[in-house]
C-alpha atoms as a PDB file:
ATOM      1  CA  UNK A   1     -27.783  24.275   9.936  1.00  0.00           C
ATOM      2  CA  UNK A   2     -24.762  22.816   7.879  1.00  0.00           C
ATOM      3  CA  UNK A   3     -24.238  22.964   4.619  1.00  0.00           C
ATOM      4  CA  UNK A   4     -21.448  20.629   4.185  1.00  0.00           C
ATOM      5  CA  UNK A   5     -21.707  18.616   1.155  1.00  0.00           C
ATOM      6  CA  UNK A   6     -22.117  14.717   1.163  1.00  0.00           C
ATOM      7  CA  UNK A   7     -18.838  12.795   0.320  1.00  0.00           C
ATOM      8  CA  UNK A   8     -17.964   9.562  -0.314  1.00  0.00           C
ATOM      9  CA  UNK A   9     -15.962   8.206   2.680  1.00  0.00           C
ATOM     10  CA  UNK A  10     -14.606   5.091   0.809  1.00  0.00           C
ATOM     11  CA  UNK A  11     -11.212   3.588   2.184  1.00  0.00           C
ATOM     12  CA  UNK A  12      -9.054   3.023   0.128  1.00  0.00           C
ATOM     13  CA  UNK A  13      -6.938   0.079   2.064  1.00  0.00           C
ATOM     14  CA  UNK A  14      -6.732  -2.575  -0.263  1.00  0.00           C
ATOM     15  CA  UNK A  15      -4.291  -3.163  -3.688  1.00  0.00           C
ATOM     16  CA  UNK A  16      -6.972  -2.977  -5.579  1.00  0.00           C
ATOM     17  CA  UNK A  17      -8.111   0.126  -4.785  1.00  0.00           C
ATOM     18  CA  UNK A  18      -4.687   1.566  -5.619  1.00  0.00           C
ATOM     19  CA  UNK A  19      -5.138   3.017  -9.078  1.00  0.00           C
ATOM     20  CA  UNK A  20      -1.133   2.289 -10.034  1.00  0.00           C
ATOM     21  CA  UNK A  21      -1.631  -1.329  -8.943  1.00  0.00           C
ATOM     22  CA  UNK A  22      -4.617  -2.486 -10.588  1.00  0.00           C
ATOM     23  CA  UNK A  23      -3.546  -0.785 -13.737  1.00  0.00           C
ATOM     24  CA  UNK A  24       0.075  -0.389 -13.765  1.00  0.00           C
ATOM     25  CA  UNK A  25       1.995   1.451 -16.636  1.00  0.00           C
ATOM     26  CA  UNK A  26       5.373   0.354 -18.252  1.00  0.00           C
ATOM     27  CA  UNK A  27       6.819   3.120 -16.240  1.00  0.00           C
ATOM     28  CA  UNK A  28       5.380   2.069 -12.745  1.00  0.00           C
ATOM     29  CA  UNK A  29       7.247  -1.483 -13.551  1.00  0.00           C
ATOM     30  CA  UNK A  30      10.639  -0.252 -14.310  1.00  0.00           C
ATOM     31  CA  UNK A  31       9.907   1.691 -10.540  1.00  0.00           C
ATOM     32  CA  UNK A  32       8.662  -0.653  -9.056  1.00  0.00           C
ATOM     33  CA  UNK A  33      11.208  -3.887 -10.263  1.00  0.00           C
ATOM     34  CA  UNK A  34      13.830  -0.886  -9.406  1.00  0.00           C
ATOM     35  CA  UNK A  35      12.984  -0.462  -5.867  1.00  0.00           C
ATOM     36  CA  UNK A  36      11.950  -3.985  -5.247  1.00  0.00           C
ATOM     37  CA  UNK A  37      15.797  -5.189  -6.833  1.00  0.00           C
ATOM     38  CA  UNK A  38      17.250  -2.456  -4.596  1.00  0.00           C
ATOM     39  CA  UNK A  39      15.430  -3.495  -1.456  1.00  0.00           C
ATOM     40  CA  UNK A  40      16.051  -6.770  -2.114  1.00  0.00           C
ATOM     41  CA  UNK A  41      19.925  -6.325  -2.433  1.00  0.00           C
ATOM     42  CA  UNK A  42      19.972  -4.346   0.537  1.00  0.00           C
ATOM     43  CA  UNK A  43      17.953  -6.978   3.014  1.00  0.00           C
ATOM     44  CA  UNK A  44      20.431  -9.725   1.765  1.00  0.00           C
ATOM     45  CA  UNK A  45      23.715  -7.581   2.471  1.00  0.00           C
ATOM     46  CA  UNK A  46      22.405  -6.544   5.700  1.00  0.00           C
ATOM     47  CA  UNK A  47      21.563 -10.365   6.737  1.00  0.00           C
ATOM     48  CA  UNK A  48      24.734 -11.531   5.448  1.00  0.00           C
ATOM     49  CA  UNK A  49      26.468  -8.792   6.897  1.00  0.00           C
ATOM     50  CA  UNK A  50      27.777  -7.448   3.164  1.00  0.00           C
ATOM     51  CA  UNK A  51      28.191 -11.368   1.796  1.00  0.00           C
ATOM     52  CA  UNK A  52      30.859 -12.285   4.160  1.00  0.00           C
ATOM     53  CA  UNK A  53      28.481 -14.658   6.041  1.00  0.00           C
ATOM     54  CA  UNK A  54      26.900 -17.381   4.581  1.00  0.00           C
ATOM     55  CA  UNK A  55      23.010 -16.822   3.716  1.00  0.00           C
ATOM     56  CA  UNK A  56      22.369 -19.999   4.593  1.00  0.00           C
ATOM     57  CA  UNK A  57      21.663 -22.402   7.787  1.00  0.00           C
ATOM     58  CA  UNK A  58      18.961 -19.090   8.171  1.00  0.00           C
ATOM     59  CA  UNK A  59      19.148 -17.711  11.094  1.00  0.00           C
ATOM     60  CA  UNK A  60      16.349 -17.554  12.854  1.00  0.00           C
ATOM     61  CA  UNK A  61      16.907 -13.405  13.440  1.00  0.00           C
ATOM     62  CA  UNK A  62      16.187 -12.839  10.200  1.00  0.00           C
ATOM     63  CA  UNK A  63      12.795 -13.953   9.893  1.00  0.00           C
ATOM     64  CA  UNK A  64      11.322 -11.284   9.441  1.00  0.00           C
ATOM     65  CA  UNK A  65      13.665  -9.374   6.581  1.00  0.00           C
ATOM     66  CA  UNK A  66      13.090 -13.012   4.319  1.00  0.00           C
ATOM     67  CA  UNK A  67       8.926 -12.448   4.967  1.00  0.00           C
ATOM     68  CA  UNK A  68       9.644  -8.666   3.694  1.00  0.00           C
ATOM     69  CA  UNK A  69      11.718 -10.415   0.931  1.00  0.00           C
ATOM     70  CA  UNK A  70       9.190 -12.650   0.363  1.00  0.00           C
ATOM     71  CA  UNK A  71       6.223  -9.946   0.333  1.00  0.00           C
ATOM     72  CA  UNK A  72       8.271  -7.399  -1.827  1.00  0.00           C
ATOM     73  CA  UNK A  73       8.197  -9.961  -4.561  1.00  0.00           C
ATOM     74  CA  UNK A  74       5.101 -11.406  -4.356  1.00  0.00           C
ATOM     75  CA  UNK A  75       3.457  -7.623  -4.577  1.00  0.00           C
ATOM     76  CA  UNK A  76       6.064  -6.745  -7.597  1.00  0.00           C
ATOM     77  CA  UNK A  77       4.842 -10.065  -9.629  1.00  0.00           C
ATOM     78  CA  UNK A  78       1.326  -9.312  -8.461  1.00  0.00           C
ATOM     79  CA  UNK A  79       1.727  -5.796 -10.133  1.00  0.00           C
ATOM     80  CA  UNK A  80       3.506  -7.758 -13.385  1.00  0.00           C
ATOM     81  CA  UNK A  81       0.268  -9.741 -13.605  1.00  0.00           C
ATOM     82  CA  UNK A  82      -2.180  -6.934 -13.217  1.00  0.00           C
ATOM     83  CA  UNK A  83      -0.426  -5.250 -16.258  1.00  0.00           C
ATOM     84  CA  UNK A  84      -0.400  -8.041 -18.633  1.00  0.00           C
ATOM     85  CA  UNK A  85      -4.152  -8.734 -17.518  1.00  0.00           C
ATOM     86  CA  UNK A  86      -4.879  -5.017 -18.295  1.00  0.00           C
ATOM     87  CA  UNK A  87      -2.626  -4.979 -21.587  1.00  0.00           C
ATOM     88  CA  UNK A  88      -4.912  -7.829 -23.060  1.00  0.00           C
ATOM     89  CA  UNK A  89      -8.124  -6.210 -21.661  1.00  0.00           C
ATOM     90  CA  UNK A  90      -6.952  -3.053 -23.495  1.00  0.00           C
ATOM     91  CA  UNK A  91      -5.735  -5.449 -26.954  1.00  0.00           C
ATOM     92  CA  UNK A  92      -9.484  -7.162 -26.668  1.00  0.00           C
ATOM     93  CA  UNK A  93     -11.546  -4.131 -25.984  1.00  0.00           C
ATOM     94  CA  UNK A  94      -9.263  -2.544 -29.251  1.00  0.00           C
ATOM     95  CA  UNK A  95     -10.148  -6.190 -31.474  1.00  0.00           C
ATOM     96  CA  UNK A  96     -13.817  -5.449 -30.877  1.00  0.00           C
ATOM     97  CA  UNK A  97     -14.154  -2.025 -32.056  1.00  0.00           C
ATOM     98  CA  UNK A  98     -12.283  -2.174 -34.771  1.00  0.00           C
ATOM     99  CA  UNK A  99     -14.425  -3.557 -38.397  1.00  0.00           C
ATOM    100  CA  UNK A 100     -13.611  -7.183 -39.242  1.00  0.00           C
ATOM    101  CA  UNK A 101     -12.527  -7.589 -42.848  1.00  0.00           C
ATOM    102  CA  UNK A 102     -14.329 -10.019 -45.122  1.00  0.00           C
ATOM    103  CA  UNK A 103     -12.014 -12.123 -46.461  1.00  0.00           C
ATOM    104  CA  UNK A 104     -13.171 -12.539 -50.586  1.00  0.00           C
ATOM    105  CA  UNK A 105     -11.574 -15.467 -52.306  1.00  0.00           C
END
């Protein structure tokens, strides 16, 4: 007989699952807009071979690095959008528990 003890086998794949996505911190955003400038930067000298080629006609080689572009920033404002969501969830959940003034004239 085992006695191993029942745990919960939940994966953990998606963004929202990802406890520093759904509700990022002011600190995860200055990371994460960091990284994501960085990366950025780096794709674009690397495609343009350090700015001495023209970024554009696009090349159809680089495909793939302007989907990663393209990615990068779409997660980065999807992370700026779950903090302001949380911020006013926070600011509401903070206007309801505090007393509401009567306002005597």
């Amino acid at each position: 007989m085992s006695s191993k003890k029942k745990t919960n086998n939940k994966q953990t794949g998606e963004a929202g699952d990802v406890p520093f996505f759904r509700r990022p911190t002011k600190m995860v955003l200055i990371i994460f807009t960091s990284l994501w400038a960085l990366a950025t930067f780096l794709i674009l000298a690397a495609a343009t071979n350090a700015f001495t080629e023209p970024l554009f006609p696009v090349s159809t080689r680089f495909y793939i690095l302007f989907a990663l572009v393209l990615y990068n920033t779409w997660a980065v404002f999807a992370l700026y959008r779950n903090y302001f969501i949380h911020q006013r969830t926070l600011r509401d959940e903070e206007a309801a528990k505090s007393p509401k003034k009567d306002k005597k004239t």
